[in-house]
Protein backbone atom coordinates (compact mmCIF):
# COMPACT_ATOMS: atom_id res chain seq x y z
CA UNK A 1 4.40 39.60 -2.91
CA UNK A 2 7.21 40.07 -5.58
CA UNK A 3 9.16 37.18 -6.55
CA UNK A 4 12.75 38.38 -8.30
CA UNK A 5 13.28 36.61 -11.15
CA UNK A 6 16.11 36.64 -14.20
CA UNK A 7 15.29 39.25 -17.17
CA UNK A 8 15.11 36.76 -20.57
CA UNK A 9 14.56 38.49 -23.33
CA UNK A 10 13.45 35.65 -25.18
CA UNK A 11 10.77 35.16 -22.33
CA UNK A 12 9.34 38.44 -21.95
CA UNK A 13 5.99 36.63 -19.86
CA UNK A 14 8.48 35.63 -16.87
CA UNK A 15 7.74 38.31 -14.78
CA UNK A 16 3.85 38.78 -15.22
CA UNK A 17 3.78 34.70 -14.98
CA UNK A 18 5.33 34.88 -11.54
CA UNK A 19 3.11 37.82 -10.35
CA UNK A 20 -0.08 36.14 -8.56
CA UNK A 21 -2.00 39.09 -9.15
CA UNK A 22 -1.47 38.95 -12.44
CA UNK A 23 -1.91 35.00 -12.67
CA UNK A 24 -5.21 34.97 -10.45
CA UNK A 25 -6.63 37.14 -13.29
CA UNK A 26 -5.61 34.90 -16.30
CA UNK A 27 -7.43 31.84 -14.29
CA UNK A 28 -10.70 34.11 -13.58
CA UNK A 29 -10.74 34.63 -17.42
CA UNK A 30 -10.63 31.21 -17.80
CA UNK A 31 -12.97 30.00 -15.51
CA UNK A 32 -15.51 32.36 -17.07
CA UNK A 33 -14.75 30.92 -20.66
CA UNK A 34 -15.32 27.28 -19.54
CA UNK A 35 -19.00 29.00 -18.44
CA UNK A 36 -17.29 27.93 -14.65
CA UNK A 37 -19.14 31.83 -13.73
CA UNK A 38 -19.75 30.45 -10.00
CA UNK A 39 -16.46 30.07 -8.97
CA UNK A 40 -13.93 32.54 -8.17
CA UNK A 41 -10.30 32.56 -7.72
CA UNK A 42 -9.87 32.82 -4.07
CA UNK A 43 -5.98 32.47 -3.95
CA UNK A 44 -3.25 31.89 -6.24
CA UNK A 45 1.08 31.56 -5.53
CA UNK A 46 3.86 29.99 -7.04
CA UNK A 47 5.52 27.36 -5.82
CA UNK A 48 8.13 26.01 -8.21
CA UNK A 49 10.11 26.90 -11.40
CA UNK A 50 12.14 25.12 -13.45
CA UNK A 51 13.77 27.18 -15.81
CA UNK A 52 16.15 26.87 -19.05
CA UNK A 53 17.30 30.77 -20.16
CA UNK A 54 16.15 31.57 -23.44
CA UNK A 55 14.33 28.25 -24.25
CA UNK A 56 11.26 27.86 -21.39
CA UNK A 57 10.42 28.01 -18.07
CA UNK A 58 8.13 25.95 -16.42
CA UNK A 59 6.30 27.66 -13.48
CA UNK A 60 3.69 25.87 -11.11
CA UNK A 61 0.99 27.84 -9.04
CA UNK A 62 -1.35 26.61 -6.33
CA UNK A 63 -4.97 27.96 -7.28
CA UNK A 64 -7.86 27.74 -4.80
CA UNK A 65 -11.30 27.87 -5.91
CA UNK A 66 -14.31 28.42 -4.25
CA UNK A 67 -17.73 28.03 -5.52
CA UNK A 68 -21.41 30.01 -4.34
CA UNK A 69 -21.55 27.47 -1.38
CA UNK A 70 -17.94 28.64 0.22
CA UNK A 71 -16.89 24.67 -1.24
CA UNK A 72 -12.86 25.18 -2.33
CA UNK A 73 -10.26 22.91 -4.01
CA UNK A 74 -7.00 23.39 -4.46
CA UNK A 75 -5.96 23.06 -7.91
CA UNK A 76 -2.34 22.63 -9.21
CA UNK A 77 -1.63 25.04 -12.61
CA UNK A 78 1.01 24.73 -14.73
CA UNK A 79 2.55 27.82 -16.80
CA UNK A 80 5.08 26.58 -19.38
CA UNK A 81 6.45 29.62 -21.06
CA UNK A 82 8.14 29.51 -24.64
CA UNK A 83 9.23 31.90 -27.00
CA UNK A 84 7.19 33.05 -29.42
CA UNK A 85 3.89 31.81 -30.71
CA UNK A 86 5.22 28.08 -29.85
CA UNK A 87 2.74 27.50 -26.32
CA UNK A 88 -0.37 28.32 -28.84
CA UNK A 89 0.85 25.68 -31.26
CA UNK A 90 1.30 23.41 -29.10
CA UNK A 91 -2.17 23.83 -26.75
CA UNK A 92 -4.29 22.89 -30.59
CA UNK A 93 -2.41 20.06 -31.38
CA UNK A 94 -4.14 16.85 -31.48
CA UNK A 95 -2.27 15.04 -28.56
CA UNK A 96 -3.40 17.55 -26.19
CA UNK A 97 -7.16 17.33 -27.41
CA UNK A 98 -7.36 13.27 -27.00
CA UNK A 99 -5.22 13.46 -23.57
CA UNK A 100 -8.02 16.05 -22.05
CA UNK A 101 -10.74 13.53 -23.32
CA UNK A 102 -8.72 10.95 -21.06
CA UNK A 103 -9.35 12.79 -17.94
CA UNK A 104 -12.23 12.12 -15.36
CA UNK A 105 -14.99 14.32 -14.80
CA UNK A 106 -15.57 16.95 -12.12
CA UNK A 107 -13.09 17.72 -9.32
CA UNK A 108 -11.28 19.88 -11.48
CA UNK A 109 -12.93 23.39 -12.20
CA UNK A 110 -9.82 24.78 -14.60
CA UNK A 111 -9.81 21.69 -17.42
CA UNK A 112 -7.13 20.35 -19.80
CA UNK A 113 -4.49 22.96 -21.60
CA UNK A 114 -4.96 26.03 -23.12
CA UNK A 115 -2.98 29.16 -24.15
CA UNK A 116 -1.94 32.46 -22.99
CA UNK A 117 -0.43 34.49 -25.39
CA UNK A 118 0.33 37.44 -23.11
CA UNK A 119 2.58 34.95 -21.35
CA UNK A 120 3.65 32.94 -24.31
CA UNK A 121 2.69 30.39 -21.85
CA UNK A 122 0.82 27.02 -22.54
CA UNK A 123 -1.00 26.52 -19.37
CA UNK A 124 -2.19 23.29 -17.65
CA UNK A 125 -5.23 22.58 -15.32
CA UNK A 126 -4.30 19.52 -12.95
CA UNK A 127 -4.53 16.63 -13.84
CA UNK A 128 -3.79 17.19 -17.15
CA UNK A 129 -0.05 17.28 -18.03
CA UNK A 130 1.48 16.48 -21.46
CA UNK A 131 5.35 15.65 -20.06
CA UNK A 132 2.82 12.84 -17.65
CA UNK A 133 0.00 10.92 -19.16
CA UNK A 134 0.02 8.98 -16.55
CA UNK A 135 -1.51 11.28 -14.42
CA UNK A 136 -4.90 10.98 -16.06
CA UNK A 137 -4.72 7.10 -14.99
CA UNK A 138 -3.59 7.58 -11.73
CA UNK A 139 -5.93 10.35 -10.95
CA UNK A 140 -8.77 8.31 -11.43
CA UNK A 141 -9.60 5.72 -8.25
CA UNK A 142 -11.53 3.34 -10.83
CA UNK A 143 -8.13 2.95 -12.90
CA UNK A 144 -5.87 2.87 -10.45
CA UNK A 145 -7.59 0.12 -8.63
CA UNK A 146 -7.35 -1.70 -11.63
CA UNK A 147 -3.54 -1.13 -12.19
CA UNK A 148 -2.84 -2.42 -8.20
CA UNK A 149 -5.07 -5.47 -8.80
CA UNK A 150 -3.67 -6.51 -12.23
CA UNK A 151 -0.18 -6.34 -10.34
CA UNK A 152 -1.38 -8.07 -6.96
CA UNK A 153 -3.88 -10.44 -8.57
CA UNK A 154 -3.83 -12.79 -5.49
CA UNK A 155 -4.68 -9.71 -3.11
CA UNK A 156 -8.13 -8.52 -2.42
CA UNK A 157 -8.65 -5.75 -4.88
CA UNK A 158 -8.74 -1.87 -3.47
CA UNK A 159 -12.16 -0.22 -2.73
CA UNK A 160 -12.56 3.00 -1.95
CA UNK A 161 -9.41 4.11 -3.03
CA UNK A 162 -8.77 7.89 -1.78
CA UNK A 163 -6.16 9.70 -3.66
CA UNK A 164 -3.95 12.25 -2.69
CA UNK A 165 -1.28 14.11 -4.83
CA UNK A 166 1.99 14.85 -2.23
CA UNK A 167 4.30 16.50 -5.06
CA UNK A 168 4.43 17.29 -8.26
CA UNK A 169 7.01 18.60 -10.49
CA UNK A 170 5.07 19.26 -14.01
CA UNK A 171 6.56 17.39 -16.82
CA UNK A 172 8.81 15.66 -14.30
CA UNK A 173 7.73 13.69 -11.65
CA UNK A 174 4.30 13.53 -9.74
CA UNK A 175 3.68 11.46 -6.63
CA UNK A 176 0.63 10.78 -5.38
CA UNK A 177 -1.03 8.53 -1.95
CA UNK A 178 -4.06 6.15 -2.35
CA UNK A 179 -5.68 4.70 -0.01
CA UNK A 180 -8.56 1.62 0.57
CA UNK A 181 -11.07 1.38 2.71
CA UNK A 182 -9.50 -1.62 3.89
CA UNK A 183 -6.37 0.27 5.76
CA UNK A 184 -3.96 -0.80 2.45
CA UNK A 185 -2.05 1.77 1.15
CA UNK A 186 0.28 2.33 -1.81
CA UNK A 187 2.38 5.35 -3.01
CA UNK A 188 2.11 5.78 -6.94
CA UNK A 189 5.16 7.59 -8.97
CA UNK A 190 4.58 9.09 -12.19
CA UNK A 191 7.57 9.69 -14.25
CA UNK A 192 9.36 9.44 -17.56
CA UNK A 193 12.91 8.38 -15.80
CA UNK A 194 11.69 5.78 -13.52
CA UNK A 195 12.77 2.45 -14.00
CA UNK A 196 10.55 -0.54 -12.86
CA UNK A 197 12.73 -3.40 -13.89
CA UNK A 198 15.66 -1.66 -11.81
CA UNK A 199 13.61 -0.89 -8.90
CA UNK A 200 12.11 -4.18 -8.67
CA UNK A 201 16.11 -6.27 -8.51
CA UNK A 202 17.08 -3.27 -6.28
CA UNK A 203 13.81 -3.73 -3.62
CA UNK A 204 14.34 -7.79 -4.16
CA UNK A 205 18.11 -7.09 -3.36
CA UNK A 206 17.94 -4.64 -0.57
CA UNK A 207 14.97 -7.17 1.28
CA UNK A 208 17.48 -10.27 0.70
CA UNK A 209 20.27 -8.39 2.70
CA UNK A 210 17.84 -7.35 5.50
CA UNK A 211 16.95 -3.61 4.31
CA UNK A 212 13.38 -2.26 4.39
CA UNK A 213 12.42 -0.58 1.52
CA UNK A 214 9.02 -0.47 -0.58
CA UNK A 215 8.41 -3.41 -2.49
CA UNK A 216 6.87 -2.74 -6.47
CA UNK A 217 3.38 -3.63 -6.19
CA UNK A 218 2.62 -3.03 -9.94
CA UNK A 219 3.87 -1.05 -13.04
CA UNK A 220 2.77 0.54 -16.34
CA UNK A 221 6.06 1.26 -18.07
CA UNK A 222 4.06 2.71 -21.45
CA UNK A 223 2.39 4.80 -18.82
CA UNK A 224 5.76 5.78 -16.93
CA UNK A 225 3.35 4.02 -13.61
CA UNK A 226 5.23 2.82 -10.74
CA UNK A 227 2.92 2.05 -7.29
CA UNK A 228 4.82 0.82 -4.08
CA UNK A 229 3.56 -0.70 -1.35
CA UNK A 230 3.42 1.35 1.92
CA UNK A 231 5.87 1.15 4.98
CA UNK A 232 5.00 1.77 8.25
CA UNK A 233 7.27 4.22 10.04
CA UNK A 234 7.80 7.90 10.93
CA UNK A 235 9.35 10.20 8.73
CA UNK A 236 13.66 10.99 10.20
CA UNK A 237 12.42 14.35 9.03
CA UNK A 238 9.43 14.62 11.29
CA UNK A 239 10.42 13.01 14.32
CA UNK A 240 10.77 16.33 16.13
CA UNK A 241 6.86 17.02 16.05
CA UNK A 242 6.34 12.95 16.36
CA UNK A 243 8.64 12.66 19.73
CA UNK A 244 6.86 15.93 21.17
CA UNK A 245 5.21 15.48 25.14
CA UNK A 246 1.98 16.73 23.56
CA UNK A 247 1.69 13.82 20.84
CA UNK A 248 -1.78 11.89 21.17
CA UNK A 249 -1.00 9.49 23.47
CA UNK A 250 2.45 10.52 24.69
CA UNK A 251 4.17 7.56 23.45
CA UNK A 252 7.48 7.97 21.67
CA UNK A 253 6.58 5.84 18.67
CA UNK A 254 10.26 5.79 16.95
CA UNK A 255 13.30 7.48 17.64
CA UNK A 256 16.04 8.63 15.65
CA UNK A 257 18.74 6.36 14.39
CA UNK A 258 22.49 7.23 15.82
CA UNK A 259 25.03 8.74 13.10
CA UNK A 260 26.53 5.09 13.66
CA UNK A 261 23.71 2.94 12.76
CA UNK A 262 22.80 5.78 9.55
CA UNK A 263 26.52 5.26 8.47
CA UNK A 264 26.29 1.13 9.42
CA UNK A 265 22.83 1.11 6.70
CA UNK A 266 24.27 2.95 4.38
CA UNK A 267 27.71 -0.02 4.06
CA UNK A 268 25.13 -2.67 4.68
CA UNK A 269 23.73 -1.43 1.35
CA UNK A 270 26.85 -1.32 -0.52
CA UNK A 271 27.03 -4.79 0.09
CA UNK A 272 24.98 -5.54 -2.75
CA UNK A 273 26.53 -6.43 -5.86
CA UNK A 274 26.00 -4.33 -8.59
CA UNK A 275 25.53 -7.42 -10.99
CA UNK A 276 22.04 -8.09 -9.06
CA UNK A 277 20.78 -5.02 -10.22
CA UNK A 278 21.39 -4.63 -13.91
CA UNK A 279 20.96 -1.26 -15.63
CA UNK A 280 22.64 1.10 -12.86
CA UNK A 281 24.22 4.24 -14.09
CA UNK A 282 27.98 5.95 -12.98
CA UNK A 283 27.01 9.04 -11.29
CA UNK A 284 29.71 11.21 -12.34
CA UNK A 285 30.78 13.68 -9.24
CA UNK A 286 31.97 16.31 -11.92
CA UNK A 287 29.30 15.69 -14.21
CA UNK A 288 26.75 16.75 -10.86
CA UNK A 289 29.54 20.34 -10.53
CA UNK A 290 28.84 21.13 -13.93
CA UNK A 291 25.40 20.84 -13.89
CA UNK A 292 25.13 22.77 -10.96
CA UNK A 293 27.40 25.83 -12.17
CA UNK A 294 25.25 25.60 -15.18
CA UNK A 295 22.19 26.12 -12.97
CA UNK A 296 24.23 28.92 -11.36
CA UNK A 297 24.94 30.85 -13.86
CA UNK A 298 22.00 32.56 -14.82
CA UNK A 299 20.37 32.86 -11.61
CA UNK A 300 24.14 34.99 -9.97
CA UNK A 301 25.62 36.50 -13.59
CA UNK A 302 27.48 38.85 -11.59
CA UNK A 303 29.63 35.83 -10.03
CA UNK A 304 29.88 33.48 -13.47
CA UNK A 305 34.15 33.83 -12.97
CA UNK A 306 33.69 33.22 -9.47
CA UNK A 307 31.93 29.93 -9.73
CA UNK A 308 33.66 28.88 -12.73
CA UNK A 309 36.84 29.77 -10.72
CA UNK A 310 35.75 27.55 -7.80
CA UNK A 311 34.27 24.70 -10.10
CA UNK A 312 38.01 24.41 -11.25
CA UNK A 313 39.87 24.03 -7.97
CA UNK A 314 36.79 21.38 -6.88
CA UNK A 315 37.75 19.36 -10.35
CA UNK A 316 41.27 20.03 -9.80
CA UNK A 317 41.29 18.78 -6.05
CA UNK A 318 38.64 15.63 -7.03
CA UNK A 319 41.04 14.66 -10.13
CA UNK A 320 44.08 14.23 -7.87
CA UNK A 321 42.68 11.55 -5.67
CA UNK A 322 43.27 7.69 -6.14
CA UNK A 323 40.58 6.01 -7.56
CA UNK A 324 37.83 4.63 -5.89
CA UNK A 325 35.79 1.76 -6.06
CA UNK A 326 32.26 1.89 -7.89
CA UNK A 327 29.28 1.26 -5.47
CA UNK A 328 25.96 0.69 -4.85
CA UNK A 329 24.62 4.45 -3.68
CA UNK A 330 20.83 5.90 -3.17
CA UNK A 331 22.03 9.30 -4.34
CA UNK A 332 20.06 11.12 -2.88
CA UNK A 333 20.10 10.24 0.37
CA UNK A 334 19.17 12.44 3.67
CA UNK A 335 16.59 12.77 6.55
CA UNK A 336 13.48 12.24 4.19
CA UNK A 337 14.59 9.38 2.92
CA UNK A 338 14.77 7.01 6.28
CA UNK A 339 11.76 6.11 7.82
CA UNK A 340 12.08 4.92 11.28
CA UNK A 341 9.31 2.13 13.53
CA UNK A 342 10.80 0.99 16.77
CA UNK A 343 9.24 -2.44 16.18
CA UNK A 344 10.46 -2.83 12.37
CA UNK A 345 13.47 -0.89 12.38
CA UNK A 346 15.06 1.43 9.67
CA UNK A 347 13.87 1.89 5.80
CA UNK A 348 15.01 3.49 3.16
CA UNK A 349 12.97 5.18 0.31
CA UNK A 350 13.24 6.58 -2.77
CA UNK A 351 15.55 4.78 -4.72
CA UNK A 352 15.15 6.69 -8.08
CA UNK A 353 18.13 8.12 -8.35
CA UNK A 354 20.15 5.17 -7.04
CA UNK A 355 23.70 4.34 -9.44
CA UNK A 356 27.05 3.27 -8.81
CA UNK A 357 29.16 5.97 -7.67
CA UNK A 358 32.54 6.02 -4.58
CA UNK A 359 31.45 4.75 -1.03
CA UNK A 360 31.36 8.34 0.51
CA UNK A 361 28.62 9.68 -1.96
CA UNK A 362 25.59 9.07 -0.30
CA UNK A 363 26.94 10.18 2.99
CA UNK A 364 28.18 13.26 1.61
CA UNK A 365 24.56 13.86 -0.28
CA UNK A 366 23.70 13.80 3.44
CA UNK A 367 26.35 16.38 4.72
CA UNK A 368 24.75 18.81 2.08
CA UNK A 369 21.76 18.57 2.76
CA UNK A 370 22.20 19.13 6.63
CA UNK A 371 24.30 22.45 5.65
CA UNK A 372 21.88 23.68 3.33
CA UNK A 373 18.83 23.53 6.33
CA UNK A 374 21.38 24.76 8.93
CA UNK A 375 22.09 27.92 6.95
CA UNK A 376 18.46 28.32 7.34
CA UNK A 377 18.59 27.74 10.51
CA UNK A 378 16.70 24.55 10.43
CA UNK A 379 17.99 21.96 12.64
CA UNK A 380 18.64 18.32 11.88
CA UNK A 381 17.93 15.20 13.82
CA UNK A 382 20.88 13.77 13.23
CA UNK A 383 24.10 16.60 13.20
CA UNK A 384 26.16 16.48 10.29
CA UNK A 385 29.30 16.32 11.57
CA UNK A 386 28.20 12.87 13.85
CA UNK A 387 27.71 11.63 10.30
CA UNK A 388 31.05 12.94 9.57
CA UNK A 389 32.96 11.68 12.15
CA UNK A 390 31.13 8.26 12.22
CA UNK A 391 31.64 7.66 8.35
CA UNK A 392 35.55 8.32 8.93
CA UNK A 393 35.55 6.25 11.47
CA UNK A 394 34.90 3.33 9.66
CA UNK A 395 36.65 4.86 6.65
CA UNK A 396 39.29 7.32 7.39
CA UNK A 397 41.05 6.83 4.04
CA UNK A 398 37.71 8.86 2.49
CA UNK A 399 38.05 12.11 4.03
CA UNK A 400 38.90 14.58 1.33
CA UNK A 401 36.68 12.74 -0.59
CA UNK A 402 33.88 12.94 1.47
CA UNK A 403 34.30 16.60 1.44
CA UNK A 404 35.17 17.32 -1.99
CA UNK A 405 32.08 15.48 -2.34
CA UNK A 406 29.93 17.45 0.27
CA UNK A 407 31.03 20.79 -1.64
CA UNK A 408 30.18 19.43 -4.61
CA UNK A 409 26.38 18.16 -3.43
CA UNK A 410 25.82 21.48 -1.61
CA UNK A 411 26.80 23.26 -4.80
CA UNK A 412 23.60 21.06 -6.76
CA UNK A 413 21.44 22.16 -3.84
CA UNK A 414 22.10 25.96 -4.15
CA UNK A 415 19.65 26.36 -7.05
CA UNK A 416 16.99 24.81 -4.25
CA UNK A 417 15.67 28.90 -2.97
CA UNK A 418 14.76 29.44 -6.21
CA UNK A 419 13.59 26.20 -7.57
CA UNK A 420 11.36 26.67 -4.75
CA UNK A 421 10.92 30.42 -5.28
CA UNK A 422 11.20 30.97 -1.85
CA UNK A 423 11.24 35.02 -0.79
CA UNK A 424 15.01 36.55 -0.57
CA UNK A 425 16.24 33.26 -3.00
CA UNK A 426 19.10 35.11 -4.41
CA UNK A 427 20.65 35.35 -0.79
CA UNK A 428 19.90 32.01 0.04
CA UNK A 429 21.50 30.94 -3.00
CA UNK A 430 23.93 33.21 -2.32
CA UNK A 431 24.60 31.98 0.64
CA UNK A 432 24.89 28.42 -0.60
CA UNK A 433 27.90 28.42 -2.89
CA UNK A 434 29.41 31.27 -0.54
CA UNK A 435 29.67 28.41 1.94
CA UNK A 436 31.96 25.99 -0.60
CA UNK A 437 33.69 28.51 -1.46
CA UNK A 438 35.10 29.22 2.08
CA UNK A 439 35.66 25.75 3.05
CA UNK A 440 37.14 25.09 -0.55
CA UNK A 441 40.14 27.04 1.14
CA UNK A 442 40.54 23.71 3.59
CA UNK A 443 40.98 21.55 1.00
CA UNK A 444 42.44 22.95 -2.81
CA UNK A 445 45.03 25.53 -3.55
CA UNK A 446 43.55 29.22 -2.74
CA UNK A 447 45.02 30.71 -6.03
CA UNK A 448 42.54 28.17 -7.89
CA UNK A 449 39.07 29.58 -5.92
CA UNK A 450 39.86 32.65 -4.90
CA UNK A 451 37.13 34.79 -6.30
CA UNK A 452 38.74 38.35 -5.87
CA UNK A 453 36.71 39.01 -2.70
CA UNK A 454 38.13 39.63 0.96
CA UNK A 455 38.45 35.59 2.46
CA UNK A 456 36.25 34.86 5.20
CA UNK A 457 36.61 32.87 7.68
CA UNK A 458 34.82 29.34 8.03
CA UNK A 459 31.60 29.05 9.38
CA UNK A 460 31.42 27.68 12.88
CA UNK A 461 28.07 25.82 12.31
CA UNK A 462 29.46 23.96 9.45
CA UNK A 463 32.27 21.66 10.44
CA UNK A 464 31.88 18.83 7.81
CA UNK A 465 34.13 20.51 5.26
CA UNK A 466 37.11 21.48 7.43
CA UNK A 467 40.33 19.76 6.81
């Protein structure tokens, strides 16, 4: 299968490095030179890109090996592509020689980091990743079962600890799942912009008020380690396989929250003074629009004037309203962030990207994210415009904020198709900031977004952004 990708010509490896053909080669090669001659390369894709024209591009591909016996694992490879000579320089240096001493042994058939100059890529073997150290502590059960018990000293220490990796962005952000023997479990988070101290106030705050969320079970700040205890609860985003007839025992084991109660948690939370949780950053609204028209840009070149044309009448519309009060918000908040128990209630996860930003952010981060499955066709288990109308309820003062905001959040989730390098991305993306764009007409002055192009009409199946 061919991915489309953007021509760089100061990254002439991009297309071979998204080719699994081509990829699934480079590996066998490897393999063979790490005298690995029993196991073949089974399968290979790509799953992920994160991409910076004419500077690098970070590409990750799911391998699967399988030895003589028909044994397989599926390995996680890294291809970080740079121009020039610079992935070959960086693959000898010394940091990348004592970090591959650091991992554990076996598991891992393609080891440590190691050039390929037909790519210009500096490639990565699982667990090893230079942007996360951490990783080769985590990885490991007998370290991490240190790291839990040095931060729980009064618990019984884990044994048996089974690890399992549930996403990974290279250089970014891994997070894994470990589990004891016992029945404990703890989610681990690997990442240079987490913030222990801040998510430690923010759990201690959000339990005082009555709102479950993780508690930090232990940290390794030189290590960018953060482990959190585990909540019991379904998954908002799975409940429609969890409330199925054919579940095990046909017992509806949660259901999902009303747009009411989602909207209720989410002022409950903004109850909490900032002041208990020192360290939390603005989020900027325009600061999110012009990161996502830069991340635009290069992926639609043919409609740069359009979005830059749009991105003004959004600024333009936001820049006119009355201020707004600075709150406590998740910022990222949607389905796969609420976990739901009957007998426990509502939690909320994820609080990395939580900051202080106007009441109707997190609810419009919602909205967005609701559009950007329906356009897929995907259906939500709670409807965005029951979000909508219950949010304006409460607050009817917010609602061309709210949807300024939506637009705004939908336009940072465009890039998502490719990101994910999902076949037919440049549609979906297309797609994506097509559906501001129409709404934008609701809401700003149509000389200011007007991108030359015959105006459609809005979109039925997105209400949320209609005046």
């Amino acid at each position: 299968m061919t991915i489309a990708c953007p021509v760089d010509p100061r990254l002439p490896g991009l297309a071979a490095a998204l080719d699994a053909d081509h990829v699934a080669a480079l590996l066998a090669a490897r393999l063979r030179a790490q005298g690995n001659n029993g196991i073949c390369v089974a399968d290979v894709h790509p799953v992920y890109i994160r991409y910076k024209p004419l500077t690098n591009a970070v590409i990750l591909h799911r391998a699967l090996l399988r030895d003589a016996t028909g044994s397989s694992v599926e390995q996680p490879v890294a291809l970080t592509l740079y121009p020039g000579d610079h992935a070959t320089a960086i693959a000898g240096r010394r940091r990348s020689r004592e970090l591959c001493a650091r991992l554990p042994r076996g598991g891992w058939p393609l080891t440590g980091a190691w050039s390929e100059p037909s790519l210009g890529a500096l490639a990565q073997g699982f667990p090893f990743d230079r942007g996360l150290p951490g990783l080769a502590t985590v990885i490991d059960p007998r370290l991490l079962a240190a790291v839990i018990a040095h931060g729980r000293p009064g618990d019984p220490p884990p044994r048996g600890l089974a690890i399992t990796l549930l996403r990974y962005k290279p250089g970014r952000r891994a997070v894994l799942r470990a589990a004891a023997a016992d029945g404990r479990r703890w989610y681990v988070k690997v990442g240079a912009e987490l913030r222990p101290a801040l998510l430690e106030c923010l759990a201690r705050g959000l339990t005082e008020l009555g709102i479950r969320t993780p508690a930090i079970v232990a940290a390794c700040p030189d290590e960018d380690i953060v482990v959190q205890a585990g909540l019991d609860g379904t998954s908002l985003m799975a409940l429609p396989a969890s409330r199925r007839s054919d579940s095990p025992d046909g017992v509806d084991r949660a259901a999902a929250p009303s747009a009411d109660q989602v909207c209720a948690l989410l002022r409950r939370v903004q109850r909490l003074e900032p002041a208990v949780v020192p360290g939390l950053a603005a989020r900027d609204p325009i600061a999110v629009l012009a990161r996502a028209v830069a991340a635009l840009d290069p992926l639609l070149p043919a409609r740069a004037a359009d979005l830059a044309r749009l991105a003004a009448g959004i600024e333009k519309a936001w820049r006119r309203l009355p201020p707004s009060p600075m709150v406590l918000v998740h910022g990222d908040f949607y389905e796969d962030q609420i976990l739901v128990d009957d007998h426990k209630g509502i939690a909320l996860l994820d609080w990395d990207e939580a900051g202080l930003g106007p009441a109707a952010l997190d609810a419009a981060c919602w909205l967005a994210h609701a559009q950007a499955a329906a356009l897929e066709g995907e259906p939500a288990p709670v409807a965005a415009e029951a979000i909508r109308a219950a949010w304006l309820a409460a607050r009817p003062e917010d609602a061309q904020r709210l949807d300024l905001l939506a637009a705004i959040q939908l336009l940072a989730l465009a890039p998502g198709p490719f990101r994910r390098l999902e076949p037919g991305w440049p549609q979906a993306v297309e797609r994506r900031w097509r559906q501001v764009e129409d709404h934008m007409y609701h809401l700003t002055d149509a000389e200011a977004v007007t991108s030359g192009s015959p105006r459609r009409l809005p979109s039925q199946t997105t209400p949320f952004l209609e005046g």
